[in-house]
Protein backbone atom coordinates (compact mmCIF):
# COMPACT_ATOMS: atom_id res chain seq x y z
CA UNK A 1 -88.32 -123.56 154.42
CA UNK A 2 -87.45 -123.68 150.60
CA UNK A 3 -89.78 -127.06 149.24
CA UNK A 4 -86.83 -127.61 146.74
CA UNK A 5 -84.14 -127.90 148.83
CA UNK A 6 -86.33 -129.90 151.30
CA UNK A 7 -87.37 -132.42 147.93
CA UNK A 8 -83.00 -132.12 147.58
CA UNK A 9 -82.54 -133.30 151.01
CA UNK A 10 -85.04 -136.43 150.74
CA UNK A 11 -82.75 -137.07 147.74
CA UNK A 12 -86.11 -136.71 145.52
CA UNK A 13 -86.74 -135.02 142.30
CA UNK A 14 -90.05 -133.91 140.42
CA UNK A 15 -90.53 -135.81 137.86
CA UNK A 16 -92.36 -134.25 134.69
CA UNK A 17 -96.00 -134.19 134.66
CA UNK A 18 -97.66 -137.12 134.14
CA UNK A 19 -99.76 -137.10 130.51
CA UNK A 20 -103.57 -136.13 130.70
CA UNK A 21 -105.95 -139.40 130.30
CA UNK A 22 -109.01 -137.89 129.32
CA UNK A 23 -111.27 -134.64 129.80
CA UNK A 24 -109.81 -132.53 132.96
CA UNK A 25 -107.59 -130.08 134.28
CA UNK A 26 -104.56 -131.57 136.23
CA UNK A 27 -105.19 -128.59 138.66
CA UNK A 28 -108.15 -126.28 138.99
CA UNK A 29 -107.85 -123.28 141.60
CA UNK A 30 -110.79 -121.98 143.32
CA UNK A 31 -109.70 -119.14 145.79
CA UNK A 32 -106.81 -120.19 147.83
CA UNK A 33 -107.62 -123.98 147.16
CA UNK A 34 -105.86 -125.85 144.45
CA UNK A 35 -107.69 -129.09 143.72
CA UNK A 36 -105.53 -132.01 142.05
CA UNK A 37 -106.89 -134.42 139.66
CA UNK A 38 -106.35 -137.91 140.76
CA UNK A 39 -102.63 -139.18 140.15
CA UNK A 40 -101.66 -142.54 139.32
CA UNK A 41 -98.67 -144.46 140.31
CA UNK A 42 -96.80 -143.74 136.90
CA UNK A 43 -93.82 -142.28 135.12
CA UNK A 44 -93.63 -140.99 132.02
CA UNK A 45 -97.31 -142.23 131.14
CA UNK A 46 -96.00 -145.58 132.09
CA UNK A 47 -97.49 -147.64 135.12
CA UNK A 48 -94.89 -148.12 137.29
CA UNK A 49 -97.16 -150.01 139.66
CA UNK A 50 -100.09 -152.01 138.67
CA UNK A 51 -102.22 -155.10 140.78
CA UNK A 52 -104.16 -155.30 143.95
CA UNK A 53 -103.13 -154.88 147.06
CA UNK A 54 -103.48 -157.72 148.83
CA UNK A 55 -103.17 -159.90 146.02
CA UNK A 56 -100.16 -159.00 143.58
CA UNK A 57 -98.89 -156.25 145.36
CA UNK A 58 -97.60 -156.07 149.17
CA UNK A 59 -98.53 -152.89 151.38
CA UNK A 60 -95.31 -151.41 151.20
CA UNK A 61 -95.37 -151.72 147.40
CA UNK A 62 -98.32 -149.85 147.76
CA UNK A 63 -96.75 -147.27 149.99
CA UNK A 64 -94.57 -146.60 147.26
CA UNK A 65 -97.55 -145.96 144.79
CA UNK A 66 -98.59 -143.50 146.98
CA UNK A 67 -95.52 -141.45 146.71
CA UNK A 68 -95.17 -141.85 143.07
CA UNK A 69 -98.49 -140.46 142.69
CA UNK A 70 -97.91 -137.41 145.35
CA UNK A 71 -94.46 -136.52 143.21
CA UNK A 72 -97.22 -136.62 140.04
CA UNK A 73 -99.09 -134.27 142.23
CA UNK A 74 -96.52 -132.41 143.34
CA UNK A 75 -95.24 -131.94 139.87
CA UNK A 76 -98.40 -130.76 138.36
CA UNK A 77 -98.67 -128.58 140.93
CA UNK A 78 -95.04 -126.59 140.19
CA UNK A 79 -96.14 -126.83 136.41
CA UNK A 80 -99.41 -124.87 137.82
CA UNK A 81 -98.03 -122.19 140.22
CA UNK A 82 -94.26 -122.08 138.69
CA UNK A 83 -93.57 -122.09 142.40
CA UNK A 84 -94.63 -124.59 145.28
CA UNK A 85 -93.07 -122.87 147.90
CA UNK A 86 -96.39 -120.70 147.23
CA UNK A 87 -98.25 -123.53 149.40
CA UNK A 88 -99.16 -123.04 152.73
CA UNK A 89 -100.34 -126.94 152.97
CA UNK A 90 -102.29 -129.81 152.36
CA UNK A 91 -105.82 -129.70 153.23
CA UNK A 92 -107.11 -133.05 152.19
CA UNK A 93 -105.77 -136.43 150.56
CA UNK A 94 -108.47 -139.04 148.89
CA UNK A 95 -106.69 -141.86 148.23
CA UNK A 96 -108.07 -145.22 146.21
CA UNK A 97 -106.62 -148.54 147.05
CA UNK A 98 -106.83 -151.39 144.23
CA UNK A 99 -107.51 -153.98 146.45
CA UNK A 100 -107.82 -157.65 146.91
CA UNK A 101 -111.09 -159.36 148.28
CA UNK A 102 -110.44 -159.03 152.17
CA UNK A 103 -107.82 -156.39 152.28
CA UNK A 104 -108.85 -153.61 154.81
CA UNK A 105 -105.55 -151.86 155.29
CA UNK A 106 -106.04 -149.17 152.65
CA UNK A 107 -104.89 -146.38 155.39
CA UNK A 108 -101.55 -148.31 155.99
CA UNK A 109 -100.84 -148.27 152.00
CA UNK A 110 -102.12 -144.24 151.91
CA UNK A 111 -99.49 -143.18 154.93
CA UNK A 112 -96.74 -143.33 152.06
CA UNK A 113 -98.46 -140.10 150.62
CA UNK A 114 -98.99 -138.57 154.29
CA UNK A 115 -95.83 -139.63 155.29
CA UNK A 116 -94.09 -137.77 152.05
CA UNK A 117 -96.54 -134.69 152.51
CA UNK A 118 -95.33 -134.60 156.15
CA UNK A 119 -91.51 -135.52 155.22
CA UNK A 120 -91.92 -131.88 153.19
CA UNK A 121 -94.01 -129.01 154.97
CA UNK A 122 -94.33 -130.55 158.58
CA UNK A 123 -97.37 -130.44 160.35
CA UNK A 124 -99.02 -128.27 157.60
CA UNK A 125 -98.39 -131.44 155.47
CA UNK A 126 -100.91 -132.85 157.10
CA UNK A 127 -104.43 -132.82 155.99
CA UNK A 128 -107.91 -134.18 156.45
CA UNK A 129 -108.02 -137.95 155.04
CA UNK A 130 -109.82 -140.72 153.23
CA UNK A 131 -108.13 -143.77 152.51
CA UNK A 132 -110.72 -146.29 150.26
CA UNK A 133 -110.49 -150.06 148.60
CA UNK A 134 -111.70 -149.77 145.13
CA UNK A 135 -111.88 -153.38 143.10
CA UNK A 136 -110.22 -151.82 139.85
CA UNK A 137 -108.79 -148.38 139.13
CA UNK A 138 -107.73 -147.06 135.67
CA UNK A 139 -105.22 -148.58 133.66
CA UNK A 140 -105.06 -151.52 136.77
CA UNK A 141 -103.08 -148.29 138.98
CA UNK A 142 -102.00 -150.00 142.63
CA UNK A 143 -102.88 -146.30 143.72
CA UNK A 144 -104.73 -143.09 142.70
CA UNK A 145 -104.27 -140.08 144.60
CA UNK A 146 -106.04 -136.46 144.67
CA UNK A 147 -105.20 -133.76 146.57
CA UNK A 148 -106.72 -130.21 147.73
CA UNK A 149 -104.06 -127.68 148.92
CA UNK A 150 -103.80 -124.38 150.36
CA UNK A 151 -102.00 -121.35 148.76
């Protein structure tokens, strides 16, 4: 399965990678692992969703955070290899949920990364999984996302 033509089916598109914020490597390999630097929900450098889940924003809003921060990802990633049909799958997600006092549904918001990681290479999509509420994230991000993956 070509990851392209798969993105071209879901009618999606990379967008360019997202600009540094501070001190890091977007992607650092270490043997077959690829590690991702967190990834907010943003387009070029803009927030495209900010506020508390919760509060401001509603779970499905925050679903869609999720995925704007795995295309991030995902984009960093082809930037990285030049290729990411080179990826045998994910490994592990760690996603942070800005989140309004009494708001425990941080795995529901979360699934809209899974579900696009899924949506893409199938079961090997799937990884291990942490989905936590943070009070504040940087920049007010609904969503920040980091990713291990497999080459």
């Amino acid at each position: 399965m070509d990851v392209y033509a798969r993105l071209k089916e879901l009618n999606l598109a990379l967008p360019g990678p997202p600009p540094k914020g501070g001190i890091y490597k977007p992607v650092r390999q270490a043997g077959n692992c690829l590690y991702v630097s967190g990834q907010a929900a943003s387009r070029d450098g803009a927030l495209v969703f900010s506020g508390k889940v919760g509060g401001e924003r509603t779970i499905e809003e925050g679903q869609e955070a999720a995925r704007v921060c795995t295309l991030n990802a995902l984009s960093n990633l082809h930037h990285f290899l030049g290729d990411l049909n080179k990826i045998k799958g994910l490994i592990k997600t760690l996603g942070f949920v800005q989140s309004a006092d009494g708001f425990n549904q941080q795995p529901k918001v979360i699934n809209g990364a899974s579900a696009l990681l899924q949506d893409i290479w199938g079961e090997d999509g799937v990884g291990a999984r942490s989905a936590i509420g943070v009070n504040e994230l940087p920049g007010g991000t609904t969503v920040e996302i980091e990713f291990i993956f497999e080459i």
